[in-house]
N, C-alpha and C. Protein backbone atom coordinates (compact mmCIF):
# COMPACT_ATOMS: atom_id res chain seq x y z
N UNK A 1 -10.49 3.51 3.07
CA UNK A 1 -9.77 3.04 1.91
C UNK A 1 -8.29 3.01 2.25
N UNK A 2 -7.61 1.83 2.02
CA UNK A 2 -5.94 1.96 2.17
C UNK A 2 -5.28 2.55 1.05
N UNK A 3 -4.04 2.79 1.41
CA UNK A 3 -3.10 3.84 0.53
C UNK A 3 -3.34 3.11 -0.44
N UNK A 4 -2.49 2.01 -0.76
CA UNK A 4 -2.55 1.40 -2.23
C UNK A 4 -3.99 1.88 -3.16
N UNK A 5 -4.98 1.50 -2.45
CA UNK A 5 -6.41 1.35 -3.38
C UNK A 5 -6.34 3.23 -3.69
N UNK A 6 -6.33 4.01 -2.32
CA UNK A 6 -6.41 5.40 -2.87
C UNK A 6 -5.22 6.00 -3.81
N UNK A 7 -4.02 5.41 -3.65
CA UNK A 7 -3.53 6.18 -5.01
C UNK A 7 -3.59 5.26 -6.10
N UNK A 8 -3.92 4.32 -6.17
CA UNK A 8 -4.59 4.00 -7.90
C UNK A 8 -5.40 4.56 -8.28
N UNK A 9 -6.33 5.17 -7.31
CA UNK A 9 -7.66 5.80 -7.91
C UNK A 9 -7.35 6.77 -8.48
N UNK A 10 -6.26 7.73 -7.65
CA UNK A 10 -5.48 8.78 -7.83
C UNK A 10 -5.22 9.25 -9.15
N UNK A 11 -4.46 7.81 -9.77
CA UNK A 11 -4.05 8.11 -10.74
C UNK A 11 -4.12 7.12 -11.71
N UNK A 12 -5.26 6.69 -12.25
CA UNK A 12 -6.08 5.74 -12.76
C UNK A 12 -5.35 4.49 -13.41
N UNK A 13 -4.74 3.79 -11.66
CA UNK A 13 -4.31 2.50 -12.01
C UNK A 13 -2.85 2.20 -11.94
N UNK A 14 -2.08 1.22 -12.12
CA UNK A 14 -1.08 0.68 -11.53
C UNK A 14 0.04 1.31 -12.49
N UNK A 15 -0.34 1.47 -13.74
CA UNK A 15 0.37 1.84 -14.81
C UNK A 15 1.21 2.93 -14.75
N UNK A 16 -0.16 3.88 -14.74
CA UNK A 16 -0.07 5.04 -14.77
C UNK A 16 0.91 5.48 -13.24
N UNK A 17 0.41 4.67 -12.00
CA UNK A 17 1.55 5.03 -10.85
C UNK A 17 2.81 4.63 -11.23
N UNK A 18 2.91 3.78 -11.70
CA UNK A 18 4.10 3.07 -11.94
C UNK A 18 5.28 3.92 -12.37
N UNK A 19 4.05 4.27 -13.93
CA UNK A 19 5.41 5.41 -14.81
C UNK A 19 5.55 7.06 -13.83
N UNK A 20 4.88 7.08 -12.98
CA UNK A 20 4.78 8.57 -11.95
C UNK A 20 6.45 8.14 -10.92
N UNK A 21 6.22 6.74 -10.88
CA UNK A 21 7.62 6.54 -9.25
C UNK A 21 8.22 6.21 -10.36
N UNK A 22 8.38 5.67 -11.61
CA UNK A 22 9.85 5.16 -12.59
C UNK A 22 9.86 3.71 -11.89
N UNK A 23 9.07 3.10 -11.95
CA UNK A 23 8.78 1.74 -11.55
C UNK A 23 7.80 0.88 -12.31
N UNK A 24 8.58 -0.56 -12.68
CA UNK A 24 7.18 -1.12 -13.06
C UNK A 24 5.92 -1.60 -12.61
N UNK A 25 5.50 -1.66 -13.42
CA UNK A 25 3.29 -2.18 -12.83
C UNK A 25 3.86 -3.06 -12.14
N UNK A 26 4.39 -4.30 -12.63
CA UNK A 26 4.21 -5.63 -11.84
C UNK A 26 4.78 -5.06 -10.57
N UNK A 27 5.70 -4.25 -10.11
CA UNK A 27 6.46 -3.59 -8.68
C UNK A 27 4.74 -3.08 -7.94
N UNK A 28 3.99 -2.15 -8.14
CA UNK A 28 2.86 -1.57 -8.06
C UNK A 28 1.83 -2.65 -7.52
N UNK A 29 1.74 -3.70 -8.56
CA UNK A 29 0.99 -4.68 -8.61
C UNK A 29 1.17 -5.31 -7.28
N UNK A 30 2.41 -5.61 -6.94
CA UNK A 30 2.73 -6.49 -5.60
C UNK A 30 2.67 -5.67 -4.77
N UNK A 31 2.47 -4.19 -4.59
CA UNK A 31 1.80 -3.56 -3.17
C UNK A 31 0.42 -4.05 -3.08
N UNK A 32 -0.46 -3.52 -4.44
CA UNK A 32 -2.00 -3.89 -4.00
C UNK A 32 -2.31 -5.23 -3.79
N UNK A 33 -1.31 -6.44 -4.21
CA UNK A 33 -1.82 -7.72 -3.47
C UNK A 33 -1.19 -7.90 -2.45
N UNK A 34 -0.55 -7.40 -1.51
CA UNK A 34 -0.41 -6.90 -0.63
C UNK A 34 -1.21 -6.29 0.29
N UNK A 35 -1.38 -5.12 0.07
CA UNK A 35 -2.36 -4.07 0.62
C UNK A 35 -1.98 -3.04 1.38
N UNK A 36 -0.77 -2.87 1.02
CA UNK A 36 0.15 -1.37 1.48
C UNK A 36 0.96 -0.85 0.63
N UNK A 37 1.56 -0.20 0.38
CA UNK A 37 2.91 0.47 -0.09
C UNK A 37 4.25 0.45 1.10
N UNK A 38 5.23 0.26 0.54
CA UNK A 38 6.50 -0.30 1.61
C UNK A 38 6.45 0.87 2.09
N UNK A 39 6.91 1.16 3.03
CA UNK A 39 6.88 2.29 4.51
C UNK A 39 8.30 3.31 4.08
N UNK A 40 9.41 2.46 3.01
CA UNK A 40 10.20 4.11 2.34
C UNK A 40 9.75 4.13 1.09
N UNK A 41 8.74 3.45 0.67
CA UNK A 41 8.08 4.49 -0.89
C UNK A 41 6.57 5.31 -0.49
N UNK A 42 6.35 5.88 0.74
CA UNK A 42 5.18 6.53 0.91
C UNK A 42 5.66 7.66 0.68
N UNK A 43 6.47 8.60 0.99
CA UNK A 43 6.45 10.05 0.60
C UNK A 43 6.84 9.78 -1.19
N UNK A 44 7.41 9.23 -2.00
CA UNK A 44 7.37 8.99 -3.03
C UNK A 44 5.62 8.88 -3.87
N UNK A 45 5.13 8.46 -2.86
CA UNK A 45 4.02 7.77 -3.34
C UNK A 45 2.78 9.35 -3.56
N UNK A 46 2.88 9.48 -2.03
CA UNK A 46 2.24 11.07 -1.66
C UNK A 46 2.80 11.92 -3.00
N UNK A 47 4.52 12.61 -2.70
CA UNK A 47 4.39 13.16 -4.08
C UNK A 47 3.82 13.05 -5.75
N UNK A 48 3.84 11.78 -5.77
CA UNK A 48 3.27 11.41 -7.17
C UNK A 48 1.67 11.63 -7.50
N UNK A 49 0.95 11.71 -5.86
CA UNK A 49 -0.20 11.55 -5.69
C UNK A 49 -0.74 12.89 -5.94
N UNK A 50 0.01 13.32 -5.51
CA UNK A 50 -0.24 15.17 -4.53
C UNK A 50 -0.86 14.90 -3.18
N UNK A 51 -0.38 14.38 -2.74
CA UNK A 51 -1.09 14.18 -0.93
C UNK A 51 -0.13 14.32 0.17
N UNK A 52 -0.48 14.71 1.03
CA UNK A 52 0.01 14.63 1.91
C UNK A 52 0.54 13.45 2.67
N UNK A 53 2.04 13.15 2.63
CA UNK A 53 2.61 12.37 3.35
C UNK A 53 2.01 11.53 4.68
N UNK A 54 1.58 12.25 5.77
CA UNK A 54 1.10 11.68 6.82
C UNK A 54 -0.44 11.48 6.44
N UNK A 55 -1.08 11.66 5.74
CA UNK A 55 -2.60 10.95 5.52
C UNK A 55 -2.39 9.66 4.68
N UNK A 56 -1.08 9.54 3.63
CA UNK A 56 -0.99 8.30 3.12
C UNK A 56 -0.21 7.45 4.24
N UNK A 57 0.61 7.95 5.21
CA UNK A 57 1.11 6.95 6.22
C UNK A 57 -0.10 6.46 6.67
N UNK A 58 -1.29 7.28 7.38
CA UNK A 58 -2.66 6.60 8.53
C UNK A 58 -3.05 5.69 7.85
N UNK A 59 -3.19 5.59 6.15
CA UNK A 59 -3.84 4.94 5.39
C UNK A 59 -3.39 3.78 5.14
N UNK A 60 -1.82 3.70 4.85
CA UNK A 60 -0.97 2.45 4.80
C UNK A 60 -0.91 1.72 6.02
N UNK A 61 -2.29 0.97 6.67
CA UNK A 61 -1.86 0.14 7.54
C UNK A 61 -2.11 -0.80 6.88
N UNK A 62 -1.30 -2.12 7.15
CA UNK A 62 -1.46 -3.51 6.77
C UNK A 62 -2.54 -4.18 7.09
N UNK A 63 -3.01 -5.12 6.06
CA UNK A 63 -4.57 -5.68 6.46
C UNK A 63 -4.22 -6.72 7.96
N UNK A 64 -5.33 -6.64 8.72
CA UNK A 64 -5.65 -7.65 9.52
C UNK A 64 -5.72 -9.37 9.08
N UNK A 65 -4.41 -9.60 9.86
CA UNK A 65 -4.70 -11.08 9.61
C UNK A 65 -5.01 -12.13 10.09
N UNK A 66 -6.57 -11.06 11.28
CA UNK A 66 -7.27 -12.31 11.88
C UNK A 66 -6.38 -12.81 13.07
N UNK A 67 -6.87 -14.07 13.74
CA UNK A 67 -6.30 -14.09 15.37
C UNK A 67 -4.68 -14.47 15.09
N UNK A 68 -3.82 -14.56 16.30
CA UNK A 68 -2.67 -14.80 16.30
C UNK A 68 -2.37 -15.96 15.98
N UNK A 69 -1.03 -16.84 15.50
CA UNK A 69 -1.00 -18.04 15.94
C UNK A 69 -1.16 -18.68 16.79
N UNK A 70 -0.40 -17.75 17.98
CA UNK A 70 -0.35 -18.07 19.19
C UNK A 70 -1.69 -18.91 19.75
N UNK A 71 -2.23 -17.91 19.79
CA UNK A 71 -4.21 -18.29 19.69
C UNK A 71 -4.73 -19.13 19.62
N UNK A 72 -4.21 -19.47 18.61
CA UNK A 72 -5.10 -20.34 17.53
C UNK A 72 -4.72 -21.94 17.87
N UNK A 73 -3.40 -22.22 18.97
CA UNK A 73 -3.13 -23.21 18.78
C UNK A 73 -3.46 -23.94 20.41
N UNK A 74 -3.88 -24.92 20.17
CA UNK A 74 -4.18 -26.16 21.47
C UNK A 74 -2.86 -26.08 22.27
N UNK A 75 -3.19 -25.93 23.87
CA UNK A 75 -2.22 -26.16 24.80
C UNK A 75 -1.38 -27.37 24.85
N UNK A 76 -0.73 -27.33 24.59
CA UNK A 76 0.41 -28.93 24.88
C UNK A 76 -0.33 -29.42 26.21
């Protein structure tokens, strides 16, 4: 499970994190369509959570987005 999805669960939902960091949902909202939390609101995030800082860093990796461009494109 990534950070985002585990601390909503945390704390039942975007709202409820929201008013924990003094931030709004829609701010919240654009991590989970995303699929991380920005890399200086994780210890923010952990405290609000009660977790430990470095298990929400392992967790906050960014989704895979599949092959490179590079890759993907026909040789000139």
């Amino acid at each position: 499970m990534d950070a985002i999805t585990y601390a909503l669960k945390k704390t039942n939902g975007s709202a409820a994190l929201a008013q924990k960091l003094g931030m709004s949902r829609q701010r919240v909202d654009n991590w989970r369509r995303r699929g991380a939390i920005p890399p200086g609101q994780v210890i923010a995030v952990a405290q609000a959570i009660d977790c430990d800082p470095m298990e929400l860093y392992q967790r906050n990796q960014p989704p895979a987005t599949g092959e490179s461009r590079s890759a993907s494109r026909a040789p000139a």
